[in-house]
Protein backbone atom coordinates (compact mmCIF):
# COMPACT_ATOMS: atom_id res chain seq x y z
CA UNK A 1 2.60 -1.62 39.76
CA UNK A 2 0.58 -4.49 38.43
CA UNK A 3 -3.40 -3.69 38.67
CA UNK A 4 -4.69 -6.02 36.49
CA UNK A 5 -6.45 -8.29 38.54
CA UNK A 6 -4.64 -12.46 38.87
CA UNK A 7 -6.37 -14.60 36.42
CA UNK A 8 -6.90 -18.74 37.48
CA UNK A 9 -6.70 -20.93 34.69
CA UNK A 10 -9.99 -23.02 34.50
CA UNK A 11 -9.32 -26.14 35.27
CA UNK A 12 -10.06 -29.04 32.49
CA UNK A 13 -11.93 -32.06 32.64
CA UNK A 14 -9.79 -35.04 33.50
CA UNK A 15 -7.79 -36.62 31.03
CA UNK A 16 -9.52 -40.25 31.62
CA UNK A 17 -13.55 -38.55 31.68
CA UNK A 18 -13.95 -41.01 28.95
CA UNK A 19 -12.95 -43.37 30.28
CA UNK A 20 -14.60 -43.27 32.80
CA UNK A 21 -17.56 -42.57 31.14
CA UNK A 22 -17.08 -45.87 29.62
CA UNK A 23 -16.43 -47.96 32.34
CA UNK A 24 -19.55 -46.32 33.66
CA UNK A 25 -21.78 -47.68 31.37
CA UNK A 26 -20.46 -51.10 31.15
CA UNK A 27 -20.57 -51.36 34.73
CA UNK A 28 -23.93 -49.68 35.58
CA UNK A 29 -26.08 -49.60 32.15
CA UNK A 30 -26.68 -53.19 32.13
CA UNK A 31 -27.87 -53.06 35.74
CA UNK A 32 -30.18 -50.28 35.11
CA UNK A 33 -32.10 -51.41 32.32
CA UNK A 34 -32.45 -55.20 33.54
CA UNK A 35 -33.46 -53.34 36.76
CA UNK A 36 -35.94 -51.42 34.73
CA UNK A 37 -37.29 -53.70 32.90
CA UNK A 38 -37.82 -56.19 35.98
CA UNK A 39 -39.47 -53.07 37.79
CA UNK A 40 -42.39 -52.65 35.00
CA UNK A 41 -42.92 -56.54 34.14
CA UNK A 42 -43.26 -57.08 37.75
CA UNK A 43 -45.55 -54.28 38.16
CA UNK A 44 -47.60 -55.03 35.19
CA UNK A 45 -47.72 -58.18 36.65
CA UNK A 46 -49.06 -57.24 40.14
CA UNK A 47 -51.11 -54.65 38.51
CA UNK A 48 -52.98 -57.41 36.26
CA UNK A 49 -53.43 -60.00 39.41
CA UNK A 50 -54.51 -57.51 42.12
CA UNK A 51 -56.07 -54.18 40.51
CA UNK A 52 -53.85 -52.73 43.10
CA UNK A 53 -51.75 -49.31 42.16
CA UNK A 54 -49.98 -49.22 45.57
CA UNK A 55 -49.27 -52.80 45.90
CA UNK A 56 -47.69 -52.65 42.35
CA UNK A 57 -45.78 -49.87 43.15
CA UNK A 58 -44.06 -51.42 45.74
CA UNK A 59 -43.29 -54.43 43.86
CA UNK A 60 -41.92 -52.14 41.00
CA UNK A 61 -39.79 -50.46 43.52
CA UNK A 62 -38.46 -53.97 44.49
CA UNK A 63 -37.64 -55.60 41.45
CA UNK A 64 -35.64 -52.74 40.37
CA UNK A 65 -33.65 -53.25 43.36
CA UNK A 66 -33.38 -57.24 43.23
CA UNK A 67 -32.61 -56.46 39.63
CA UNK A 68 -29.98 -53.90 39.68
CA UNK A 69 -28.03 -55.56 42.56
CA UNK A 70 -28.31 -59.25 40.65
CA UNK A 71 -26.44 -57.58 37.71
CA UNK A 72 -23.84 -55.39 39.98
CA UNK A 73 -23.32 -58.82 42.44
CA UNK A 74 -22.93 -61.17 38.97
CA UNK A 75 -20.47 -58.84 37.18
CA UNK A 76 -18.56 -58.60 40.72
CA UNK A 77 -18.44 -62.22 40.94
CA UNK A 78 -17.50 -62.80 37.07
CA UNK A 79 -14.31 -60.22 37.30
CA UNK A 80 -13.18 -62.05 40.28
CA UNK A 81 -13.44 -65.01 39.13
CA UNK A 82 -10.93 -63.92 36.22
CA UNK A 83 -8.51 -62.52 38.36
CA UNK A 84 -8.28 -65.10 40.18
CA UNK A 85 -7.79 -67.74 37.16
CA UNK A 86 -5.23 -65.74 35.76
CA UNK A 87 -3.59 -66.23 39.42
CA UNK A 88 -4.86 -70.02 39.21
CA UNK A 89 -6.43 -69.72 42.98
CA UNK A 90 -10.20 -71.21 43.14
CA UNK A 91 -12.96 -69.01 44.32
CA UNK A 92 -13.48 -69.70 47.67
CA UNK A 93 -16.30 -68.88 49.99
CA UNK A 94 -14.14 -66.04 51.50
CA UNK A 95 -13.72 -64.21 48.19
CA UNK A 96 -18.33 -64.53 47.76
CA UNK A 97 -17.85 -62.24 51.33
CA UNK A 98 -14.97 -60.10 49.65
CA UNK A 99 -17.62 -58.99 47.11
CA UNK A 100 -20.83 -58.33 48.97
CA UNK A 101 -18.09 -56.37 51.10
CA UNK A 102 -17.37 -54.29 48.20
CA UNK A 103 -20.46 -53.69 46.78
């Protein structure tokens, strides 16, 4: 009789982590930093014009967001627009809908 106790194998990172990692950052890194970067010029910019810390925090909070989804919506856009050339059908106002439904 067997009393050593059943041993699991530990399961290993995907095979495709990387690239995943990589598709990661070209789809998301770009959005984040222009979403950044919008977030503290516009809040420098409030800041400056209204000596107001709340007021610029909200702004901040909103350009990141108008930022990051400009990027996400314009690299949506930009890939469909290639797939459909390369099946030589015209981007339509149906496919703009197709990618605010997939966002």
């Amino acid at each position: 009789m067997n009393t050593e106790p059943e041993r699991f194998e530990i399961p290993s990172a995907p095979k495709g982590i990387r690239g995943k990692i990589l598709a990661w950052i070209k789809r998301f890194l770009p959005a984040e930093l222009i979403g950044s970067g919008l977030a503290i010029a516009a809040s420098n910019l409030t800041l400056y014009l209204t000596h107001n810390k709340v007021i610029a925090a909200y702004v901040a909070a909103t350009a990141d967001t108008i930022g990051f989804y400009m990027v996400i919506t314009l690299q949506s856009v930009l890939a469909l627009r290639r797939q459909l050339h390369h099946s030589s059908q015209k981007f339509s106002l149906r496919h703009t809908w197709q990618v605010f439904k997939n966002l």
